[in-house]
Protein backbone atom coordinates (compact mmCIF):
# COMPACT_ATOMS: atom_id res chain seq x y z
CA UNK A 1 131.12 99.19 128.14
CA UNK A 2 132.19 95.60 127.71
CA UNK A 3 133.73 94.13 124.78
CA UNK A 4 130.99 93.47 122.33
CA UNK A 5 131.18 90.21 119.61
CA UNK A 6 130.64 91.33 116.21
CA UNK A 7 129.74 89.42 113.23
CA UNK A 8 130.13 89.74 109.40
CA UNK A 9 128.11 87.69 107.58
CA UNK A 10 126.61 87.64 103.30
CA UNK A 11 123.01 87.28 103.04
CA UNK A 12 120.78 86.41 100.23
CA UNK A 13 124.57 84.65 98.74
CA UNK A 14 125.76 81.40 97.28
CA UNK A 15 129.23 81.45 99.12
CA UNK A 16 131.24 83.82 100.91
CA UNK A 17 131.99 87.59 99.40
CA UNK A 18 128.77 87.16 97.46
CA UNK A 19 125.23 88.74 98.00
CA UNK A 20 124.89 91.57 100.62
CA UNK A 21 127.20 92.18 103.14
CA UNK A 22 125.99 92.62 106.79
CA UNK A 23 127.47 93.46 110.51
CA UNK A 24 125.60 91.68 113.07
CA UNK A 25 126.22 93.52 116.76
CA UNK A 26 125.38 91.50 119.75
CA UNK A 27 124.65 92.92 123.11
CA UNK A 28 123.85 96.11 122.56
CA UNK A 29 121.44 97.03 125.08
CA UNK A 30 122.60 99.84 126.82
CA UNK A 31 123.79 101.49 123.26
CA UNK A 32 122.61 104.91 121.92
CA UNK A 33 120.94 105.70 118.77
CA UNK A 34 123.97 108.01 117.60
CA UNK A 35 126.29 105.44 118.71
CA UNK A 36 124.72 102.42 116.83
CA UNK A 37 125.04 105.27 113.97
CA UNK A 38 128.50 105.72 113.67
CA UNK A 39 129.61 102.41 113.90
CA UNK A 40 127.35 101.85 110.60
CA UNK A 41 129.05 104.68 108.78
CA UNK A 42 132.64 103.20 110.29
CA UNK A 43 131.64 99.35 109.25
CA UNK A 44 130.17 100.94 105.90
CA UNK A 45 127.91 97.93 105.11
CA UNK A 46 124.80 99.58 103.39
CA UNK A 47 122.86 98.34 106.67
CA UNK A 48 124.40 97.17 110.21
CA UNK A 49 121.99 95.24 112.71
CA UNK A 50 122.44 95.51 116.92
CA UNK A 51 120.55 93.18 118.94
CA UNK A 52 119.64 93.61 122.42
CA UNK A 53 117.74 91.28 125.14
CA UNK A 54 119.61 88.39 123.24
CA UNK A 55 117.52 84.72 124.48
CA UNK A 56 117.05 81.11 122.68
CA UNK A 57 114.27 82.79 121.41
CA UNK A 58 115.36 85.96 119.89
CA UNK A 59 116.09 89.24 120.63
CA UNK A 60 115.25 93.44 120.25
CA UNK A 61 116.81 94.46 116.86
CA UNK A 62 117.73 98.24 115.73
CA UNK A 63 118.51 98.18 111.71
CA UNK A 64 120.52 101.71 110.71
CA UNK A 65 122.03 102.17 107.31
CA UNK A 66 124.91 104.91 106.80
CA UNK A 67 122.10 107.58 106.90
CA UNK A 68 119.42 106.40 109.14
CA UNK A 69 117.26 104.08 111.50
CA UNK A 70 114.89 102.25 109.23
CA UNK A 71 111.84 100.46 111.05
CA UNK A 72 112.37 97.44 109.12
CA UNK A 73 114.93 95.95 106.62
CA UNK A 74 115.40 92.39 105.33
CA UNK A 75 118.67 91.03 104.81
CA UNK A 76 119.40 92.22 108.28
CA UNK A 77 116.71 90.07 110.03
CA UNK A 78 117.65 86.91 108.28
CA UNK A 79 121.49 87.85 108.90
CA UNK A 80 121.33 88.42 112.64
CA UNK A 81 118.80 85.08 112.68
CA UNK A 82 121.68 82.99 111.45
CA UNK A 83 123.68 84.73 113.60
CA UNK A 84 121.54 83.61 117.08
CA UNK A 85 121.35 80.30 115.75
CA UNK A 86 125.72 80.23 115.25
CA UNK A 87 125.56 81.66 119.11
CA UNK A 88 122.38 80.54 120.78
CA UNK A 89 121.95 77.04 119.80
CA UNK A 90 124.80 75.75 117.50
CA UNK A 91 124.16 72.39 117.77
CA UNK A 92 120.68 72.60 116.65
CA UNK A 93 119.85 71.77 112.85
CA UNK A 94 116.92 74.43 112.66
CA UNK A 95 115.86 76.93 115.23
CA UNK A 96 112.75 79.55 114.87
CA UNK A 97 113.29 82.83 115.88
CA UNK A 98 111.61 86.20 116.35
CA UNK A 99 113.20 89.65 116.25
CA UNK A 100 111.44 92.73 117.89
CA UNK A 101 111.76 95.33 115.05
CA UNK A 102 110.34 98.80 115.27
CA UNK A 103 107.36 97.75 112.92
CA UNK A 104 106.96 94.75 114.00
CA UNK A 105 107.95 91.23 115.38
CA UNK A 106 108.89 89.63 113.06
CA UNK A 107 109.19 85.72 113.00
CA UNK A 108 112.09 84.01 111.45
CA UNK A 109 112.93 79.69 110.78
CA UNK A 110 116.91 78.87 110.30
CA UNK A 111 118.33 75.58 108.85
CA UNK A 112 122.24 74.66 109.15
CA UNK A 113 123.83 73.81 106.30
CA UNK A 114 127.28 72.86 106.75
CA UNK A 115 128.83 76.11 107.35
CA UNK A 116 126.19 78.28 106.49
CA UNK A 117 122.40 78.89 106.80
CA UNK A 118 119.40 79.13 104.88
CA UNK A 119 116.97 81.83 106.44
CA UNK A 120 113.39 82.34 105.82
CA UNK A 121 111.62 85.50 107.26
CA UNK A 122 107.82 85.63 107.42
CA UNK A 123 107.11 89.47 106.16
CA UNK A 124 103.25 89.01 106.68
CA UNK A 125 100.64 89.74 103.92
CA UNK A 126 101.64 92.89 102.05
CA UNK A 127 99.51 95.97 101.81
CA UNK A 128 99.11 98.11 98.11
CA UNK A 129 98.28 101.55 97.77
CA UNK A 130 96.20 102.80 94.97
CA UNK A 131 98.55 103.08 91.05
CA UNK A 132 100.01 106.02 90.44
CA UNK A 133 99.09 108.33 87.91
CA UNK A 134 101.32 109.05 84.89
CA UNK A 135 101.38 112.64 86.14
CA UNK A 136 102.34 111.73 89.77
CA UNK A 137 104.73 109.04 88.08
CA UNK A 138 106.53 111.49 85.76
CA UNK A 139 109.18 112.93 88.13
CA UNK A 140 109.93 110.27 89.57
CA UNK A 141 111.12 108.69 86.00
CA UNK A 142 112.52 111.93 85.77
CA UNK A 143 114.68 111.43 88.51
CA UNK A 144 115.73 108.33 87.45
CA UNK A 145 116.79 109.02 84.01
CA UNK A 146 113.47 107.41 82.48
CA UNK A 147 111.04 108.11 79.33
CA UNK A 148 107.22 106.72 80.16
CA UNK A 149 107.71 104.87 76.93
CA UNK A 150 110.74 102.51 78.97
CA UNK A 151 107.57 101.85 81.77
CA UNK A 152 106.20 97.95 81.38
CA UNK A 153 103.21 98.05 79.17
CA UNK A 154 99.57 96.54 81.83
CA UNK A 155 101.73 96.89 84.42
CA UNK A 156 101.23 99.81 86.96
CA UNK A 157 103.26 101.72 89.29
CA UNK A 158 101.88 100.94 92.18
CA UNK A 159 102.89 101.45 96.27
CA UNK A 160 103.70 98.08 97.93
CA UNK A 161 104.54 97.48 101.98
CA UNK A 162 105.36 94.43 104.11
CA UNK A 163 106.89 96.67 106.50
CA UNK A 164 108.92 99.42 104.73
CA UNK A 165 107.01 100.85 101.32
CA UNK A 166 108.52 100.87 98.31
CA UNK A 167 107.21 102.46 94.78
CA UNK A 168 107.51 99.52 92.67
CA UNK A 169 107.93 100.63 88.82
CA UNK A 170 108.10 97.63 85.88
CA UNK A 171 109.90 98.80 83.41
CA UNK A 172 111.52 96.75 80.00
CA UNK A 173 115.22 95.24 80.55
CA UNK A 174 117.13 98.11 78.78
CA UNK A 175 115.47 100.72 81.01
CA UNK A 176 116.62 98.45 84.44
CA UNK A 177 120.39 98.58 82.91
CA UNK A 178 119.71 102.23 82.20
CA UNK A 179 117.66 103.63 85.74
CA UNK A 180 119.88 105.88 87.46
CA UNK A 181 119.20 108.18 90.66
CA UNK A 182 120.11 112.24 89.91
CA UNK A 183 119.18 114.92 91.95
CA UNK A 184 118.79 115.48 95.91
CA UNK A 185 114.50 115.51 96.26
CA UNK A 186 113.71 111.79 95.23
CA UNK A 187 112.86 110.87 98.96
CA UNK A 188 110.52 114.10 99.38
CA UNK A 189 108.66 112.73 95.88
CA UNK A 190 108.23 109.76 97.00
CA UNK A 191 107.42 110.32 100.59
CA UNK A 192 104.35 112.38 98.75
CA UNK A 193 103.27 109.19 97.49
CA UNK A 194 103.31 107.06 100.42
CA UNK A 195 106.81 105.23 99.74
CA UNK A 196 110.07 105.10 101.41
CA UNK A 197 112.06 104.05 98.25
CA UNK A 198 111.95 103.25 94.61
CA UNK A 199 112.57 99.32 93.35
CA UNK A 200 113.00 99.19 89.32
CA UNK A 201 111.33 95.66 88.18
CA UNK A 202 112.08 94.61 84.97
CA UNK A 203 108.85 91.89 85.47
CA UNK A 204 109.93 89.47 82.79
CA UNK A 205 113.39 88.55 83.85
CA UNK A 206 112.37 88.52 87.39
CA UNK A 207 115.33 91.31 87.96
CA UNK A 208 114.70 94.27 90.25
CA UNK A 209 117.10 97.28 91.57
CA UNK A 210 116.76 99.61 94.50
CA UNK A 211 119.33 102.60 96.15
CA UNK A 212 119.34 105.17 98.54
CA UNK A 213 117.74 108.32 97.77
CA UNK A 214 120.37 110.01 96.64
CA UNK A 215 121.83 107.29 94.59
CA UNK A 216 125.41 107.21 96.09
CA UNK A 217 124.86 103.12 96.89
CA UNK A 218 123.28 100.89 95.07
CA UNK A 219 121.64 97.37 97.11
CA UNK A 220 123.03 94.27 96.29
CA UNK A 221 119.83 92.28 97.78
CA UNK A 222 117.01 93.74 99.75
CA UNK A 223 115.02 91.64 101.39
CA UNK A 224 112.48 94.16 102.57
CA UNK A 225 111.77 95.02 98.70
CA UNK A 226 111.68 91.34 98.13
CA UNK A 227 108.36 90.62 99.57
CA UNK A 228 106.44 93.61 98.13
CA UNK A 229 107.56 92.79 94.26
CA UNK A 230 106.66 89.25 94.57
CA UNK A 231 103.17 90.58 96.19
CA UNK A 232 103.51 92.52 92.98
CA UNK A 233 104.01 90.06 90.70
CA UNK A 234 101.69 87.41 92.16
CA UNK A 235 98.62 89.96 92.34
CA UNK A 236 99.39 91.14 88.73
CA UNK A 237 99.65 87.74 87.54
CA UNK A 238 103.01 87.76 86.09
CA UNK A 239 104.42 84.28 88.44
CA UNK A 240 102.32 81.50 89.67
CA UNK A 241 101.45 81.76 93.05
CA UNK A 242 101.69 78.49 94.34
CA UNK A 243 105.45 78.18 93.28
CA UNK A 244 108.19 80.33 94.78
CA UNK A 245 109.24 83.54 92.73
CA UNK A 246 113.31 83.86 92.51
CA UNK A 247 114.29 87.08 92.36
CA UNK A 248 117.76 88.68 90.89
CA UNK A 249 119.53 91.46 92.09
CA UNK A 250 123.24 93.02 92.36
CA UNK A 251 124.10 92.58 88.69
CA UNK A 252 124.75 96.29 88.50
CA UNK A 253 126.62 96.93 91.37
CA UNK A 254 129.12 93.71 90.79
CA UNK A 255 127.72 91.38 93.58
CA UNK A 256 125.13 88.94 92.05
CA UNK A 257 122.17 87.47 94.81
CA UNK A 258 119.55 85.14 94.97
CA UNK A 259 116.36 85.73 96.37
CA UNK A 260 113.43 83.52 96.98
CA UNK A 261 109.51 84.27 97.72
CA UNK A 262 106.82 82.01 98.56
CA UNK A 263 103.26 82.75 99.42
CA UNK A 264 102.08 80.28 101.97
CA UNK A 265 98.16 79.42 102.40
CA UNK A 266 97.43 82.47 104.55
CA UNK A 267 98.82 84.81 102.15
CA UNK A 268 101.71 85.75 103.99
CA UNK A 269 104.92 86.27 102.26
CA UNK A 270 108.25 83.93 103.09
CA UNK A 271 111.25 85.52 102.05
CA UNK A 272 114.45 83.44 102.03
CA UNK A 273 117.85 83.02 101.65
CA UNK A 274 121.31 81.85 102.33
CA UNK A 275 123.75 83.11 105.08
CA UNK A 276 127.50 82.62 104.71
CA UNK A 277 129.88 83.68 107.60
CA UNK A 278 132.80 85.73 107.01
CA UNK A 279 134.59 86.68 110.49
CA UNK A 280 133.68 87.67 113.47
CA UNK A 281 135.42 89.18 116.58
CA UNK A 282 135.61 91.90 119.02
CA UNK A 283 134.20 96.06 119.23
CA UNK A 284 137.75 97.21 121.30
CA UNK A 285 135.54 99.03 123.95
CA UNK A 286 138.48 101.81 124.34
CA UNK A 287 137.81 103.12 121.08
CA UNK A 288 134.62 104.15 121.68
């Protein structure tokens, strides 16, 4: 195996050490699943990105967090973007891209900045599942620590995808400060009702949170969750859509970022945001 170039970079941040954290691996294309998994758990970002069949165009992308391949996952799309735009053409100002993802190809536009990039991911229109039932909904708010009396009143809990599917539930400001994952079967409940995670949207202040199923991290800025609670908010006419929504998240965990959503004419979704570099070096082949 040859020595492999590595990136860290912030995504979805207004300088360095801000927003979410991500480790961009280039050349990975004769890399195994398992391997590609432990260097996750060793780099322990809450997602790491390896990109394969690397061109001016774009490349194959693999997204794991410290538990798993996901099919799709934002921050890490708009991270490694940046990243082939540093590498592949660093004297461009802006460069489109498009990453082969599991779900999908997805098609990304980067801008230099001085020392940094802004990144906007297309995420496609976004498909909603039927709202859930206050019976379905109730262990699920169990799980989380919630009373139905915290849930935003008109506002339903409904299924939302632009790739990954997340069960997006409004709920008043206190009740965002106060959501909390216990218990071990939150990903079989919500796999029951068609979603891969939870995202707690307090719809007023524009403020959402989102962890892994079993509550141990909590996301700083997840881009794949951005697109579905703008679609959210848009269809349930809390924002205008034909202005971009600006989305908060990472207040509770410490590590404040800025998110941005527009819907374009097509109703697709453009999520964006800035890309500050960190380091970068070399994966020491011996130690593998």
């Amino acid at each position: 195996m040859m020595a492999t170039t590595i990136f860290h970079v912030d995504v979805f941040a207004t300088r360095p050490l801000t927003g979410n954290g991500l480790t961009v691996f280039l050349d990975t294309d004769a890399w195994t699943a398992p391997l590609m998994q432990r260097l996750t758990q060793e780099m322990k970002q809450f997602e790491s990105i390896f990109l394969s069949e690397i061109n001016q165009r774009g490349a194959r992308a693999r997204v794991f967090t410290v538990e798993e391949e996901l099919p799709f996952a934002g921050h890490p799309v708009l991270g490694a973007a940046a990243v082939l735009h540093r590498t592949q053409t660093p004297e461009a100002e802006a460069s489109s891209w498009v990453l082969g993802l599991p779900s999908a190809e997805v098609p990304v536009k980067t801008v230099k900045i001085g020392s940094h990039y802004l990144a906007e991911m297309n995420q496609g229109t976004a498909v909603f599942r039927d709202a859930i039932s206050p019976v379905e909904l109730q262990p699920i708010l169990a799980r989380l620590g919630l009373e139905p009396q915290e849930l935003a009143s008109g506002l339903p809990a409904q299924v939302v995808s632009t790739g990954l599917p997340y069960l997006i539930l409004p709920v008043h400001a206190k009740a965002l400060a106060r959501a909390a994952i216990r218990g071990s079967d939150l990903e079989a409940l919500l796999a029951a009702l068609g979603a891969k995670f939870v995202l707690v949207l307090d719809a007023v202040n524009r403020e959402v949170r989102t962890w892994d199923n079993l509550g141990r991290v909590e996301d700083v800025a997840t881009g794949s969750a951005a697109g579905p609670a703008a679609a959210y908010l848009f269809r349930q006419g809390q924002t205008d859509p034909n202005s971009p929504v600006k989305l908060a998240q990472g207040r509770f965990a410490g590590r404040p970022s800025n998110i941005q959503v527009t819907l374009d004419s097509l109703n697709r979704l453009l999520v964006s945001g800035e890309v500050w570099p960190v380091s970068h070096g070399f994966l020491d082949p011996d130690a593998l």
